[in-house]
PDB file of N, CA and C in Angstrom:
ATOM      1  N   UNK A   1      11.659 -21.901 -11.117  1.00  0.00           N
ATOM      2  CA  UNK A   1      11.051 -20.775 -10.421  1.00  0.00           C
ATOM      3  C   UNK A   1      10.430 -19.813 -11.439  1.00  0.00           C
ATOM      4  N   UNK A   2       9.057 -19.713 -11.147  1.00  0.00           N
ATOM      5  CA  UNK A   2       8.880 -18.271 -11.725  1.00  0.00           C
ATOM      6  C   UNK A   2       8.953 -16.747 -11.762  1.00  0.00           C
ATOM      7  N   UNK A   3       8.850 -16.089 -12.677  1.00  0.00           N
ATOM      8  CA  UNK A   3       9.268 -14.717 -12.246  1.00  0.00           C
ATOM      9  C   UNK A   3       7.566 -13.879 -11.857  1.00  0.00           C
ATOM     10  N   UNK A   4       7.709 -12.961 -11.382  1.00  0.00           N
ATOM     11  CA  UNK A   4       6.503 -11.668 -11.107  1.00  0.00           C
ATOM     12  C   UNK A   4       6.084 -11.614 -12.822  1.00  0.00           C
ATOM     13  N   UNK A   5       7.080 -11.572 -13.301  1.00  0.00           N
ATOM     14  CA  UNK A   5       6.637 -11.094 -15.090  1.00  0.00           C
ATOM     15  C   UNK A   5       5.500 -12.159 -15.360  1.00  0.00           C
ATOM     16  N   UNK A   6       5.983 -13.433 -15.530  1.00  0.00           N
ATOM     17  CA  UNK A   6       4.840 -14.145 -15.637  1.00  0.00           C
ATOM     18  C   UNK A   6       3.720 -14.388 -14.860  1.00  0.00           C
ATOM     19  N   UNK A   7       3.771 -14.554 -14.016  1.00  0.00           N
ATOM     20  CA  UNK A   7       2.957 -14.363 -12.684  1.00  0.00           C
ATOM     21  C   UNK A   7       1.941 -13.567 -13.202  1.00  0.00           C
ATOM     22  N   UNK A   8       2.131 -12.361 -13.537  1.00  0.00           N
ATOM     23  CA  UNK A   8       1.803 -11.044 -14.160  1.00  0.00           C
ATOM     24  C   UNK A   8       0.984 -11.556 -15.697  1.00  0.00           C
ATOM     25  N   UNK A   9       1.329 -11.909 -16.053  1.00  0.00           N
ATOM     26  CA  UNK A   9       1.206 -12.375 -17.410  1.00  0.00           C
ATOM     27  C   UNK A   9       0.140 -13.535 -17.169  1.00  0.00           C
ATOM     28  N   UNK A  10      -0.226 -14.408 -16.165  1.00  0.00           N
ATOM     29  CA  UNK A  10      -1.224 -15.185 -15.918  1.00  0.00           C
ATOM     30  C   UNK A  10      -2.641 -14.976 -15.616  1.00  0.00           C
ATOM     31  N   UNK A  11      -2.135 -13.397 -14.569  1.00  0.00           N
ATOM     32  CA  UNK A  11      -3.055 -12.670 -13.883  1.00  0.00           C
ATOM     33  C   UNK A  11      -4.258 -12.498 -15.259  1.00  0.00           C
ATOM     34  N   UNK A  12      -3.496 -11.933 -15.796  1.00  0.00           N
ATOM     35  CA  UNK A  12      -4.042 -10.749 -17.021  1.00  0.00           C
ATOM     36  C   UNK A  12      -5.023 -11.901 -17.805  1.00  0.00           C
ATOM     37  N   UNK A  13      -4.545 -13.249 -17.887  1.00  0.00           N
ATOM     38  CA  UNK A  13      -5.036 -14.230 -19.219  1.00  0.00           C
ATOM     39  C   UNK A  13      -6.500 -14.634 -18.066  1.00  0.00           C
ATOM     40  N   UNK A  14      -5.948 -14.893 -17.033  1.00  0.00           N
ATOM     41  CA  UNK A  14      -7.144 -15.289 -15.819  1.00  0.00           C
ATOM     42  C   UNK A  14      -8.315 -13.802 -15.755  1.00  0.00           C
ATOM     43  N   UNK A  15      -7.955 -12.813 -15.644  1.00  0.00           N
ATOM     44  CA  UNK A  15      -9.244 -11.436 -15.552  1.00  0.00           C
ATOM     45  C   UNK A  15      -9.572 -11.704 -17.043  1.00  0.00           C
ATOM     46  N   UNK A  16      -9.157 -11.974 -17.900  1.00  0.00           N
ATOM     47  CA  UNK A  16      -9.414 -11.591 -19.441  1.00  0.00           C
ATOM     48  C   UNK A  16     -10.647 -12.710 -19.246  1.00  0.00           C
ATOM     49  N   UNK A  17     -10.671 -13.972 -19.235  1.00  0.00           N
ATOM     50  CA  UNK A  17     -11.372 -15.556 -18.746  1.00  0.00           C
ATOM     51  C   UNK A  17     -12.803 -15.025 -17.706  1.00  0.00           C
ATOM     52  N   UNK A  18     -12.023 -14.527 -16.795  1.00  0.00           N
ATOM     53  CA  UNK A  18     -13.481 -13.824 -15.451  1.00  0.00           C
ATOM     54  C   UNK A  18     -13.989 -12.606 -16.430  1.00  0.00           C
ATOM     55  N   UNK A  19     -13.531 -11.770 -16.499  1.00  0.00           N
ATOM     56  CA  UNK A  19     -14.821 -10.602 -17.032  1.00  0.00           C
ATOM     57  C   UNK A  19     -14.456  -9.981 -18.590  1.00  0.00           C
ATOM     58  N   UNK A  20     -13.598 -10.971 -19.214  1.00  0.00           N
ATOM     59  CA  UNK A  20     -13.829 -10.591 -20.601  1.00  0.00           C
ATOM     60  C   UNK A  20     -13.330  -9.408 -21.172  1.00  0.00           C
ATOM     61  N   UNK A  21     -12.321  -8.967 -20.347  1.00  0.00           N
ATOM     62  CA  UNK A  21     -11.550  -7.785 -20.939  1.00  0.00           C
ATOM     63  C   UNK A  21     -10.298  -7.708 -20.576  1.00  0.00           C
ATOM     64  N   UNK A  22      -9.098  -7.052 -21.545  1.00  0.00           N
ATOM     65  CA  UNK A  22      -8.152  -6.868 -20.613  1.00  0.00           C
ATOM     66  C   UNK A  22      -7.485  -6.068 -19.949  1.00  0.00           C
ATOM     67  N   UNK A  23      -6.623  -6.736 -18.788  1.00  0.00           N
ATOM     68  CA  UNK A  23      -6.724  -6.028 -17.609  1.00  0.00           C
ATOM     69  C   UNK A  23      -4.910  -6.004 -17.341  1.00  0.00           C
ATOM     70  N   UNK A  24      -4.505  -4.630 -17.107  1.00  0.00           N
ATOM     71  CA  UNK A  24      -3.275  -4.944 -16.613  1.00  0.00           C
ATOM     72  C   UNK A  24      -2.791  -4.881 -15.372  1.00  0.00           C
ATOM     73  N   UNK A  25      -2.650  -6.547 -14.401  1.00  0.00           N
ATOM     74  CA  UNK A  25      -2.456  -6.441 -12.977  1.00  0.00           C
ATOM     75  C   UNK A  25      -2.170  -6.308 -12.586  1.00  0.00           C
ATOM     76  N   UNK A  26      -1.088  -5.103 -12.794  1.00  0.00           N
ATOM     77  CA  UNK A  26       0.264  -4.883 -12.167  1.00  0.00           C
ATOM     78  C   UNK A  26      -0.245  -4.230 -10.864  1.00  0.00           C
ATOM     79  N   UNK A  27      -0.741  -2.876 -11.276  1.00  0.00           N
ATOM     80  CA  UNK A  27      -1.560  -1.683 -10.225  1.00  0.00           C
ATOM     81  C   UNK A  27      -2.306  -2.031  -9.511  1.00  0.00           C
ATOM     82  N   UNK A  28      -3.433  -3.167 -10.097  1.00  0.00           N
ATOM     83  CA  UNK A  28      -3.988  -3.989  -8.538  1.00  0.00           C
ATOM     84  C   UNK A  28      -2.806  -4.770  -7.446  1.00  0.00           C
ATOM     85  N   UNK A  29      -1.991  -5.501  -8.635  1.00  0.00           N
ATOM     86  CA  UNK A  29      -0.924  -6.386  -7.295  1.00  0.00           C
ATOM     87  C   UNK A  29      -0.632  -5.591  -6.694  1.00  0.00           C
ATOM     88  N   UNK A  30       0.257  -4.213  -6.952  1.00  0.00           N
ATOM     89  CA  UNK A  30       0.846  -3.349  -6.221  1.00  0.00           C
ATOM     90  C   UNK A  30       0.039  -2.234  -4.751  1.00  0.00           C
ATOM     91  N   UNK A  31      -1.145  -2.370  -5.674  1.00  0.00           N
ATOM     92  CA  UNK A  31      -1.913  -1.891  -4.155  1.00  0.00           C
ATOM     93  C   UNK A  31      -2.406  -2.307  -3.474  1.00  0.00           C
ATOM     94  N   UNK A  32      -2.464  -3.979  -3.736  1.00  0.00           N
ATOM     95  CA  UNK A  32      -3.381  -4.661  -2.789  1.00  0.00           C
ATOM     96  C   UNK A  32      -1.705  -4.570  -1.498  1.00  0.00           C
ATOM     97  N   UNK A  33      -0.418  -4.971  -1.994  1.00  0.00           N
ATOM     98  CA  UNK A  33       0.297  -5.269  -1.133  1.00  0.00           C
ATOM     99  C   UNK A  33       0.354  -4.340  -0.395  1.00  0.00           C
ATOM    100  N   UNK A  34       0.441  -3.107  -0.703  1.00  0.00           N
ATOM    101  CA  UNK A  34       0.503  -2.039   0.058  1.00  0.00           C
ATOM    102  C   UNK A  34      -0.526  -2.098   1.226  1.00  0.00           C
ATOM    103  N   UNK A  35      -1.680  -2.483   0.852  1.00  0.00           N
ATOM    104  CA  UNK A  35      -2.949  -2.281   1.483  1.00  0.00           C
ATOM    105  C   UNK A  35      -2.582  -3.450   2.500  1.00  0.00           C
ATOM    106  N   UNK A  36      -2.097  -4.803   2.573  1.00  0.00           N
ATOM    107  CA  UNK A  36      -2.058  -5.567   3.260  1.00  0.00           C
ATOM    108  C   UNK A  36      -1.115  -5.397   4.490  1.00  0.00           C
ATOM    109  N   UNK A  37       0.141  -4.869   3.484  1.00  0.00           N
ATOM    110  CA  UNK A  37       1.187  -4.784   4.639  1.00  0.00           C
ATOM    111  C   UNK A  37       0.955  -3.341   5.643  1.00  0.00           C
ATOM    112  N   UNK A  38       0.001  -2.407   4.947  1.00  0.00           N
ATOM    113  CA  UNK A  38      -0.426  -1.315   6.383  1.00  0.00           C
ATOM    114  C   UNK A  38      -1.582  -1.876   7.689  1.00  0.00           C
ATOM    115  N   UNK A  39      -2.658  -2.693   6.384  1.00  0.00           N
ATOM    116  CA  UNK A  39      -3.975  -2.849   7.238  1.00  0.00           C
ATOM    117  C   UNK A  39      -3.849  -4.580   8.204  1.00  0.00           C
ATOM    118  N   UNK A  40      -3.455  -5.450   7.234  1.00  0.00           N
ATOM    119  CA  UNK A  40      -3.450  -6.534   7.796  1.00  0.00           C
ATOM    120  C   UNK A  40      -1.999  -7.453   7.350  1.00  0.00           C
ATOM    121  N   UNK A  41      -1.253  -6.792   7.809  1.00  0.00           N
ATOM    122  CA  UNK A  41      -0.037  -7.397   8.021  1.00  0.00           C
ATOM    123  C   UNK A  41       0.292  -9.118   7.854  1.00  0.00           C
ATOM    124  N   UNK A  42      -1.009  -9.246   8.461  1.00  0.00           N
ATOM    125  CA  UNK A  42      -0.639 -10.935   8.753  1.00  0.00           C
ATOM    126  C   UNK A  42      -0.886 -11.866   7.483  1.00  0.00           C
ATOM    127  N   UNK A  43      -1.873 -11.243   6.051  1.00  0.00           N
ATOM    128  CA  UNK A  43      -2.371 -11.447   5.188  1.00  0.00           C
ATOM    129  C   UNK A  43      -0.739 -11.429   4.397  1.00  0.00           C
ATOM    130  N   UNK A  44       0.014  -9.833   3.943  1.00  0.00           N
ATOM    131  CA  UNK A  44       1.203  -9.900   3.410  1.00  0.00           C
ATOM    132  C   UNK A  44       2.435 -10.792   3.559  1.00  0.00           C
ATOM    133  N   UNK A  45       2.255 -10.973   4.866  1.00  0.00           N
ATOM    134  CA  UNK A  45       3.501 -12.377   5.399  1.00  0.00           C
ATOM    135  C   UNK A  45       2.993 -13.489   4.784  1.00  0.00           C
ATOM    136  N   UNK A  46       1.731 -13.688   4.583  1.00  0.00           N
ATOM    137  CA  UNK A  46       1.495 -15.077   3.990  1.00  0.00           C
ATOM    138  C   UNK A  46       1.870 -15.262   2.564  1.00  0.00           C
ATOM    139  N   UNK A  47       1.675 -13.995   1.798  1.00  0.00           N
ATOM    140  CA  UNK A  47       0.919 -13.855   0.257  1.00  0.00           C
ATOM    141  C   UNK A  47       2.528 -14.056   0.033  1.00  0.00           C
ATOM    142  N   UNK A  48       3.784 -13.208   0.427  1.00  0.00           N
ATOM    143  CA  UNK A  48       4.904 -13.071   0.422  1.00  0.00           C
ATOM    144  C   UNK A  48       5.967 -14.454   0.662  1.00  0.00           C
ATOM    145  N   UNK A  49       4.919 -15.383   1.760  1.00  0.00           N
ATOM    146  CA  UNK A  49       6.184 -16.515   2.235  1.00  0.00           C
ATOM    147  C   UNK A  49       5.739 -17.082   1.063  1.00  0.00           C
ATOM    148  N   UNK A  50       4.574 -17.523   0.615  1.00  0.00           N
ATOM    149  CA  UNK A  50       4.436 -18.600  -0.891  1.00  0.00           C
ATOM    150  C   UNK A  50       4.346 -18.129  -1.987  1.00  0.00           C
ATOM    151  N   UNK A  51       4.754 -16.935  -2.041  1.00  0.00           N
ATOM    152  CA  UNK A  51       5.584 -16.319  -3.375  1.00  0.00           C
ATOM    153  C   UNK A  51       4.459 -16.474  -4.580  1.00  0.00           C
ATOM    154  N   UNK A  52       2.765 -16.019  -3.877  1.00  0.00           N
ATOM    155  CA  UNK A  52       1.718 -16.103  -4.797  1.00  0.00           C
ATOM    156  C   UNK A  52       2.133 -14.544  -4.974  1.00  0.00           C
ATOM    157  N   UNK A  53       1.121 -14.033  -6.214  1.00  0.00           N
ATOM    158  CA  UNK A  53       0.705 -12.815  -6.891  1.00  0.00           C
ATOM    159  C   UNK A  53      -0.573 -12.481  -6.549  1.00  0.00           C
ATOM    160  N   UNK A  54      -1.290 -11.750  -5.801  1.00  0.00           N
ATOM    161  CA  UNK A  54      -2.412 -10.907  -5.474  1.00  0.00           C
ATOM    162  C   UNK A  54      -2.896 -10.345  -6.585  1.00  0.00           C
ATOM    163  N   UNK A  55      -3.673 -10.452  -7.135  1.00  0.00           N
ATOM    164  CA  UNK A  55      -4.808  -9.512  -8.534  1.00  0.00           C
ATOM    165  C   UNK A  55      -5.889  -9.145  -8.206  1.00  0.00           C
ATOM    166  N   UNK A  56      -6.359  -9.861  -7.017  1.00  0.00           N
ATOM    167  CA  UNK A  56      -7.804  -9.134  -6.783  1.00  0.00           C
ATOM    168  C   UNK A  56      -8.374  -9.505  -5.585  1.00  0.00           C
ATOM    169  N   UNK A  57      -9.075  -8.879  -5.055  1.00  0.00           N
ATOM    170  CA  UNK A  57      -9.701  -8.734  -3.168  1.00  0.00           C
ATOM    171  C   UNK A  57     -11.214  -8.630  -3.739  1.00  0.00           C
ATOM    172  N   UNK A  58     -11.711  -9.607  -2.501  1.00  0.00           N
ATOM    173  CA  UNK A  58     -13.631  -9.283  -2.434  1.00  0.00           C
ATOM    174  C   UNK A  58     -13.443 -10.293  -1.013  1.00  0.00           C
ATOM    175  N   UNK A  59     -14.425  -9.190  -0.895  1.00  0.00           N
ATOM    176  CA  UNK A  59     -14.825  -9.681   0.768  1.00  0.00           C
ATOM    177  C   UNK A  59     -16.361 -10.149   0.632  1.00  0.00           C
ATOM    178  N   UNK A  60     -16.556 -11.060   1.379  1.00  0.00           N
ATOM    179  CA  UNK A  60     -18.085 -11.829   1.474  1.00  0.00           C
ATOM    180  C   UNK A  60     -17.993 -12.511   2.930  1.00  0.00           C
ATOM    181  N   UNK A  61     -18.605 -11.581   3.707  1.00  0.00           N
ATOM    182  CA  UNK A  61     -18.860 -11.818   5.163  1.00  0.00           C
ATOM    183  C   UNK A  61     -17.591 -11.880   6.075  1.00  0.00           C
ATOM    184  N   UNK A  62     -17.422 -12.876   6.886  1.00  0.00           N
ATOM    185  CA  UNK A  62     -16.173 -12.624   7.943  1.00  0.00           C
ATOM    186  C   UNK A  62     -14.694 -13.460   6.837  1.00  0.00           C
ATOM    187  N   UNK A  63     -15.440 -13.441   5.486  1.00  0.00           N
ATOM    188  CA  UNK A  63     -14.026 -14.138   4.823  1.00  0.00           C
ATOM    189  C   UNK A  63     -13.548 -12.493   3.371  1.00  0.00           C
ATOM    190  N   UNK A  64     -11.969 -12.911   3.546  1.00  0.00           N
ATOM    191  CA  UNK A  64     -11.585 -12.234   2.636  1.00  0.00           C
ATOM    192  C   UNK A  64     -10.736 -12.842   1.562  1.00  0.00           C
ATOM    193  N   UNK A  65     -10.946 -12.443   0.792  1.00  0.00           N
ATOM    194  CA  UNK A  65     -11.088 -13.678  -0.747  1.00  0.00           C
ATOM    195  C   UNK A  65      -9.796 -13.275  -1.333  1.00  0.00           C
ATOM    196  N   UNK A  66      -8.603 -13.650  -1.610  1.00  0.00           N
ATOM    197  CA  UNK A  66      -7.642 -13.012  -2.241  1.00  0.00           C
ATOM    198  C   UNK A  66      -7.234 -13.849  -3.555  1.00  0.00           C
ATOM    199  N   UNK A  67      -7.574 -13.487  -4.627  1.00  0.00           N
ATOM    200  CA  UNK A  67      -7.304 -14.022  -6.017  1.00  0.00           C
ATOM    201  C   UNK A  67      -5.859 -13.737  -6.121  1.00  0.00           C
ATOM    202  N   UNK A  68      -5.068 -15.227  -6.122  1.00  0.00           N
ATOM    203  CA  UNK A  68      -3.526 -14.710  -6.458  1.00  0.00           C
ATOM    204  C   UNK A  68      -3.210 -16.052  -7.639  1.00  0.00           C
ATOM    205  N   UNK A  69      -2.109 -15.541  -8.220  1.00  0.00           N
ATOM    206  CA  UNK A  69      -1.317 -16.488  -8.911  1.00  0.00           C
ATOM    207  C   UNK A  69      -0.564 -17.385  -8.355  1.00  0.00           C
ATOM    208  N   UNK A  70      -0.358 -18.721  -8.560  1.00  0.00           N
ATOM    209  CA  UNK A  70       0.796 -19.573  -7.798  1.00  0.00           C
ATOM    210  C   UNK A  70       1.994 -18.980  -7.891  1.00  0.00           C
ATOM    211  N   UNK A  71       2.970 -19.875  -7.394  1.00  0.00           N
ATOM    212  CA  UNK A  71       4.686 -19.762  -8.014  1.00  0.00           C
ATOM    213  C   UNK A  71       4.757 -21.123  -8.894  1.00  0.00           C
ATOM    214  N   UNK A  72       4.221 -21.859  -9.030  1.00  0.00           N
ATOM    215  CA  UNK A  72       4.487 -23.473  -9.645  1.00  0.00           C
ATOM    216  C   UNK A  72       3.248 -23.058 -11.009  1.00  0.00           C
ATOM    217  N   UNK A  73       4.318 -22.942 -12.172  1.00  0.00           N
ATOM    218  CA  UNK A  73       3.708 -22.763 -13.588  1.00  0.00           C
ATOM    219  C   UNK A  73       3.256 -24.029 -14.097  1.00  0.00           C
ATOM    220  N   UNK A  74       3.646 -24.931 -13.859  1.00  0.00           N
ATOM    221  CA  UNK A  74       2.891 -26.404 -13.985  1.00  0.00           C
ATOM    222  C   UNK A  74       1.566 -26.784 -13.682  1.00  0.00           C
ATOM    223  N   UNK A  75       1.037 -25.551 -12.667  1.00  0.00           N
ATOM    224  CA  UNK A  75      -0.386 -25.234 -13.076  1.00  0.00           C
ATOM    225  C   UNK A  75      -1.530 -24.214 -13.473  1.00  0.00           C
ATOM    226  N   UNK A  76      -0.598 -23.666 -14.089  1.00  0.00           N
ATOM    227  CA  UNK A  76      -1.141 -22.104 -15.107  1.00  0.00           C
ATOM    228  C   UNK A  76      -1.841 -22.922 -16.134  1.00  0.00           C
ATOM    229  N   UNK A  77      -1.970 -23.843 -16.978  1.00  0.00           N
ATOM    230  CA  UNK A  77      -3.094 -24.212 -17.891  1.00  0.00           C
ATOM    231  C   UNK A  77      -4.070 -24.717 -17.203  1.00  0.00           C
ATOM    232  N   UNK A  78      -4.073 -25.792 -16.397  1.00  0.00           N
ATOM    233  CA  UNK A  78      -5.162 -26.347 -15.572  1.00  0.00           C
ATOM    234  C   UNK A  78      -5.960 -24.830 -14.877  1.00  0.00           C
ATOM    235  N   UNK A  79      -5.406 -24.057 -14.417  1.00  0.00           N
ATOM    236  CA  UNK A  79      -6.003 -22.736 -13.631  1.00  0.00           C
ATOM    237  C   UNK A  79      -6.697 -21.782 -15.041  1.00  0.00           C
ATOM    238  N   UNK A  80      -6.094 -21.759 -16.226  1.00  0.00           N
ATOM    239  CA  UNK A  80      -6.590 -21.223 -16.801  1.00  0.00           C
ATOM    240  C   UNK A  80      -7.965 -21.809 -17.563  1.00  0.00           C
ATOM    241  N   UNK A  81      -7.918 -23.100 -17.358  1.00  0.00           N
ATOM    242  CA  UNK A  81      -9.672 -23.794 -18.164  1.00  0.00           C
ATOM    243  C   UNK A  81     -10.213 -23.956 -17.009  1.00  0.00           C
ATOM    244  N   UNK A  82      -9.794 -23.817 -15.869  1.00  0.00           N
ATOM    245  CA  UNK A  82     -10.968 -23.605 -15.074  1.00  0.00           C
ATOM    246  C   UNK A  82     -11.671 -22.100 -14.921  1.00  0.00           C
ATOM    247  N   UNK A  83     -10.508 -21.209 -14.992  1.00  0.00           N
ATOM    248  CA  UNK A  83     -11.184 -19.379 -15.083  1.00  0.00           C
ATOM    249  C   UNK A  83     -12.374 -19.524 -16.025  1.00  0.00           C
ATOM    250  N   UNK A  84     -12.170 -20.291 -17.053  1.00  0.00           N
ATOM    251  CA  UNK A  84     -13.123 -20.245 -17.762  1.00  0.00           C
ATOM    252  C   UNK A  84     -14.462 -20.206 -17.254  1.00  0.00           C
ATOM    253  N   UNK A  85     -15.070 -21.405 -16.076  1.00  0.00           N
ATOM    254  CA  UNK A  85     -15.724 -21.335 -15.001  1.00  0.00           C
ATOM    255  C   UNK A  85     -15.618 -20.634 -14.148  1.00  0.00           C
ATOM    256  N   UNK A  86     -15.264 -19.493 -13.745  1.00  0.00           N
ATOM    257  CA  UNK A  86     -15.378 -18.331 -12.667  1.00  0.00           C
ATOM    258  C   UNK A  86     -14.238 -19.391 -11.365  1.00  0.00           C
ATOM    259  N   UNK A  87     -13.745 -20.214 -11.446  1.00  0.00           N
ATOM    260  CA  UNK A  87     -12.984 -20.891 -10.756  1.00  0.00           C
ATOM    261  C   UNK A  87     -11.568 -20.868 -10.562  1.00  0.00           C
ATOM    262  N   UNK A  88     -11.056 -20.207  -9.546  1.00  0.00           N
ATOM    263  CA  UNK A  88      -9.574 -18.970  -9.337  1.00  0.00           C
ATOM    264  C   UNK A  88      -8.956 -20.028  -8.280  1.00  0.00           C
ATOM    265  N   UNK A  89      -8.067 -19.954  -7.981  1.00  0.00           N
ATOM    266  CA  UNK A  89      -6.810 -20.026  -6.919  1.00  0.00           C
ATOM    267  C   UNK A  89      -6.359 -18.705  -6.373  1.00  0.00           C
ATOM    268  N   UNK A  90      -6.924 -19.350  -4.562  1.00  0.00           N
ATOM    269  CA  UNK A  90      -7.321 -17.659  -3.895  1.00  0.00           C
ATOM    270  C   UNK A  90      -6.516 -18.049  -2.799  1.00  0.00           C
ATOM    271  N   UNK A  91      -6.546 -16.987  -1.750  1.00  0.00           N
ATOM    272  CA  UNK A  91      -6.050 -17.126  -0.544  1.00  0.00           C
ATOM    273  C   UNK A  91      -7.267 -16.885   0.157  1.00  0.00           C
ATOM    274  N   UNK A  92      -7.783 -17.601   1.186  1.00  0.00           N
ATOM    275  CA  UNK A  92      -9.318 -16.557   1.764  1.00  0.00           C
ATOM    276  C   UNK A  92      -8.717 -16.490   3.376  1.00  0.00           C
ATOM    277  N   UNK A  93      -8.637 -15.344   3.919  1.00  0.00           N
ATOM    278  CA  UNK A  93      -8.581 -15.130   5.014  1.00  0.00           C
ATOM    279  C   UNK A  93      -9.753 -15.157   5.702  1.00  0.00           C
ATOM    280  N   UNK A  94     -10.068 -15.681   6.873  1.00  0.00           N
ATOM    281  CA  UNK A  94     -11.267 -15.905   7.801  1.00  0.00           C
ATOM    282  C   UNK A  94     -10.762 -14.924   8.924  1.00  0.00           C
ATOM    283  N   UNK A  95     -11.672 -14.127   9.128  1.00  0.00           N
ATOM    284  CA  UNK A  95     -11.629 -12.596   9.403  1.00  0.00           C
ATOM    285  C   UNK A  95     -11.806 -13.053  11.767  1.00  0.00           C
ATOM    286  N   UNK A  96     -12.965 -13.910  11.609  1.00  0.00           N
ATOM    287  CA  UNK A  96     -13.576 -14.683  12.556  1.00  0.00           C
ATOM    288  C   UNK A  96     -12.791 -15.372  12.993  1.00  0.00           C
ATOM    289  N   UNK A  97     -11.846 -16.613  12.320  1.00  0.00           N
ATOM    290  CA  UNK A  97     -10.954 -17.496  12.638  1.00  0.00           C
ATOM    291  C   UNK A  97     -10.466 -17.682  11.984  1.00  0.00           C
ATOM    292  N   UNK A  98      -8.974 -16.174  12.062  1.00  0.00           N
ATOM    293  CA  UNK A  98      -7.695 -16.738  11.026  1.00  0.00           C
ATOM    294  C   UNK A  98      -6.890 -17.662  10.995  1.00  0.00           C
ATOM    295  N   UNK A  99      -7.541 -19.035  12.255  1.00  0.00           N
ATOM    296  CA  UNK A  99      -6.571 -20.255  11.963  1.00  0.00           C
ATOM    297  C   UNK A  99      -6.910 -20.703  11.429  1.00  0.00           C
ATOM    298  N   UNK A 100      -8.233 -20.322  10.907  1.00  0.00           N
ATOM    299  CA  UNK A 100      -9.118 -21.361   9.198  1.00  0.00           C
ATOM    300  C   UNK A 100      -8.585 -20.688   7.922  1.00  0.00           C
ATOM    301  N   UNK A 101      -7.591 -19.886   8.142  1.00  0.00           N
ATOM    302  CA  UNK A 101      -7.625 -19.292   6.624  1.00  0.00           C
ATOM    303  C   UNK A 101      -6.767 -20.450   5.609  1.00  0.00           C
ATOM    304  N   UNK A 102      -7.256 -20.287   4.401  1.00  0.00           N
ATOM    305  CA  UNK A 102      -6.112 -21.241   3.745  1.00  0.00           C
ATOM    306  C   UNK A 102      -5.921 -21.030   2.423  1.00  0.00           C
ATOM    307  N   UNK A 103      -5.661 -21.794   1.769  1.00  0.00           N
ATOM    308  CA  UNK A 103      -5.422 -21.502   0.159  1.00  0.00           C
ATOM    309  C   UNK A 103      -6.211 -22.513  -0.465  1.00  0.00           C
ATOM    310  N   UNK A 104      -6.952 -22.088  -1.451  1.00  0.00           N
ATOM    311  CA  UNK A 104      -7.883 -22.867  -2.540  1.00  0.00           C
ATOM    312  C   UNK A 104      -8.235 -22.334  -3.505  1.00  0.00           C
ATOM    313  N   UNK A 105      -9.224 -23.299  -4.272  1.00  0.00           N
ATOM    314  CA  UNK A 105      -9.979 -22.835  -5.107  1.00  0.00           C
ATOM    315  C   UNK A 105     -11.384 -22.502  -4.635  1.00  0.00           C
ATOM    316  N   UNK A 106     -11.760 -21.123  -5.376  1.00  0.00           N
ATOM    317  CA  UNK A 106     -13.080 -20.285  -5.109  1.00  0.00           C
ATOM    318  C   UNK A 106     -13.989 -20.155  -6.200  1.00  0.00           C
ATOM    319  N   UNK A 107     -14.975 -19.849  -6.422  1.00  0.00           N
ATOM    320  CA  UNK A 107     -15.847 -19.421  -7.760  1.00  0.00           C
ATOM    321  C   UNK A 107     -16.238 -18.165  -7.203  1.00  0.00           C
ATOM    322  N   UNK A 108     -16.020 -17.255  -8.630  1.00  0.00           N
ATOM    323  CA  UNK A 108     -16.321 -16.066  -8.646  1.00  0.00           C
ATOM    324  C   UNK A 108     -17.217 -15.704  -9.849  1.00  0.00           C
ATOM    325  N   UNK A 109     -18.534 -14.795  -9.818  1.00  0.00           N
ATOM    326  CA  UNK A 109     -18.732 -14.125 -10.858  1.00  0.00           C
ATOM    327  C   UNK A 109     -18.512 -13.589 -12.333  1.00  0.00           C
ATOM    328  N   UNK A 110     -18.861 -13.158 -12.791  1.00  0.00           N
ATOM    329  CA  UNK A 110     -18.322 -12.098 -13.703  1.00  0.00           C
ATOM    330  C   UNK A 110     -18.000 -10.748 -13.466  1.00  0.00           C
ATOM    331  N   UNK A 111     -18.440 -10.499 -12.144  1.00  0.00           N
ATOM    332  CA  UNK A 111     -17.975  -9.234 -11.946  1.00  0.00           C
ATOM    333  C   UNK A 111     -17.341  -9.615 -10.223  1.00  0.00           C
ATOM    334  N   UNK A 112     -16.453 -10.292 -10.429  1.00  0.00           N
ATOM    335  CA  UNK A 112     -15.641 -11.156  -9.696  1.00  0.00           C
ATOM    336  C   UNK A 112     -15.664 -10.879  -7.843  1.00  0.00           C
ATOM    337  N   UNK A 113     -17.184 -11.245  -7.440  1.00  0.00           N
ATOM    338  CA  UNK A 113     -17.566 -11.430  -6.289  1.00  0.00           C
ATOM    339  C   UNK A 113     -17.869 -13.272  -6.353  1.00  0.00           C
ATOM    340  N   UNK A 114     -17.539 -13.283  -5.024  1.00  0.00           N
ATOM    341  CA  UNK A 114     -17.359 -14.606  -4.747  1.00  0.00           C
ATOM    342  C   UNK A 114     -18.948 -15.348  -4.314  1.00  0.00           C
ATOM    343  N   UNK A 115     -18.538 -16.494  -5.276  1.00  0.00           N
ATOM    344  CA  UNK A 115     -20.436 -16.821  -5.082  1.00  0.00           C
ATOM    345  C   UNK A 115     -20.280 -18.384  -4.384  1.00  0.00           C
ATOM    346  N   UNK A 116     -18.754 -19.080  -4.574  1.00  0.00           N
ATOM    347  CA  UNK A 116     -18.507 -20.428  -3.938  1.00  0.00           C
ATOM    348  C   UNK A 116     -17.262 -20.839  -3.421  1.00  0.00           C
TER     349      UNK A 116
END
């Protein structure tokens, strides 16, 4: 099992990979949850049952893009040479049809809006 510390510690190596600086994710994780469990509740029950890490939100149309960390560290290197490519492990909620929402991989920017 992993801990939040590392989790934490992945976040940071993954934003450093997307926009080239570093970033400490604690204050985003912590407010995105906040933000989920007031505004969309149904988003926090998810992020919470699979014990991902939230670092970053972008919305692009009726989908909402949630950049999180796994719990299974067995694929923190593979996730990290792909950041290299703007290519994250997200949660995307479908705003339209949240029985489409799911977990994948997304491509993001450099200024980490979602382009795939």
């Amino acid at each position: 099992m992993v801990t939040v510390a590392e989790q934490r510690e992945q976040a940071n190596k993954i934003l450093k990979n997307l926009i080239g600086l570093d970033v400490d994710s604690a204050f985003c994780a912590e407010t995105l949850m906040m933000f989920f469990k007031s505004e969309r509740p149904e988003i926090a029950e998810i992020l919470i049952k699979h014990e991902v890490y939230p670092y970053y939100l972008t919305k692009n149309g009726n989908f909402i893009s949630v950049l999180v960390v796994s719990n299974c560290p067995e694929e923190y290197i593979e996730n990290l040479r792909l950041s290299k490519n703007g290519i994250v492990y997200a949660y995307v909620y479908n705003l339209s049809q949240p029985n489409f929402s799911e977990f994948g991989m997304i491509q993001v920017d450099s200024q980490l809006r979602r382009i795939a």
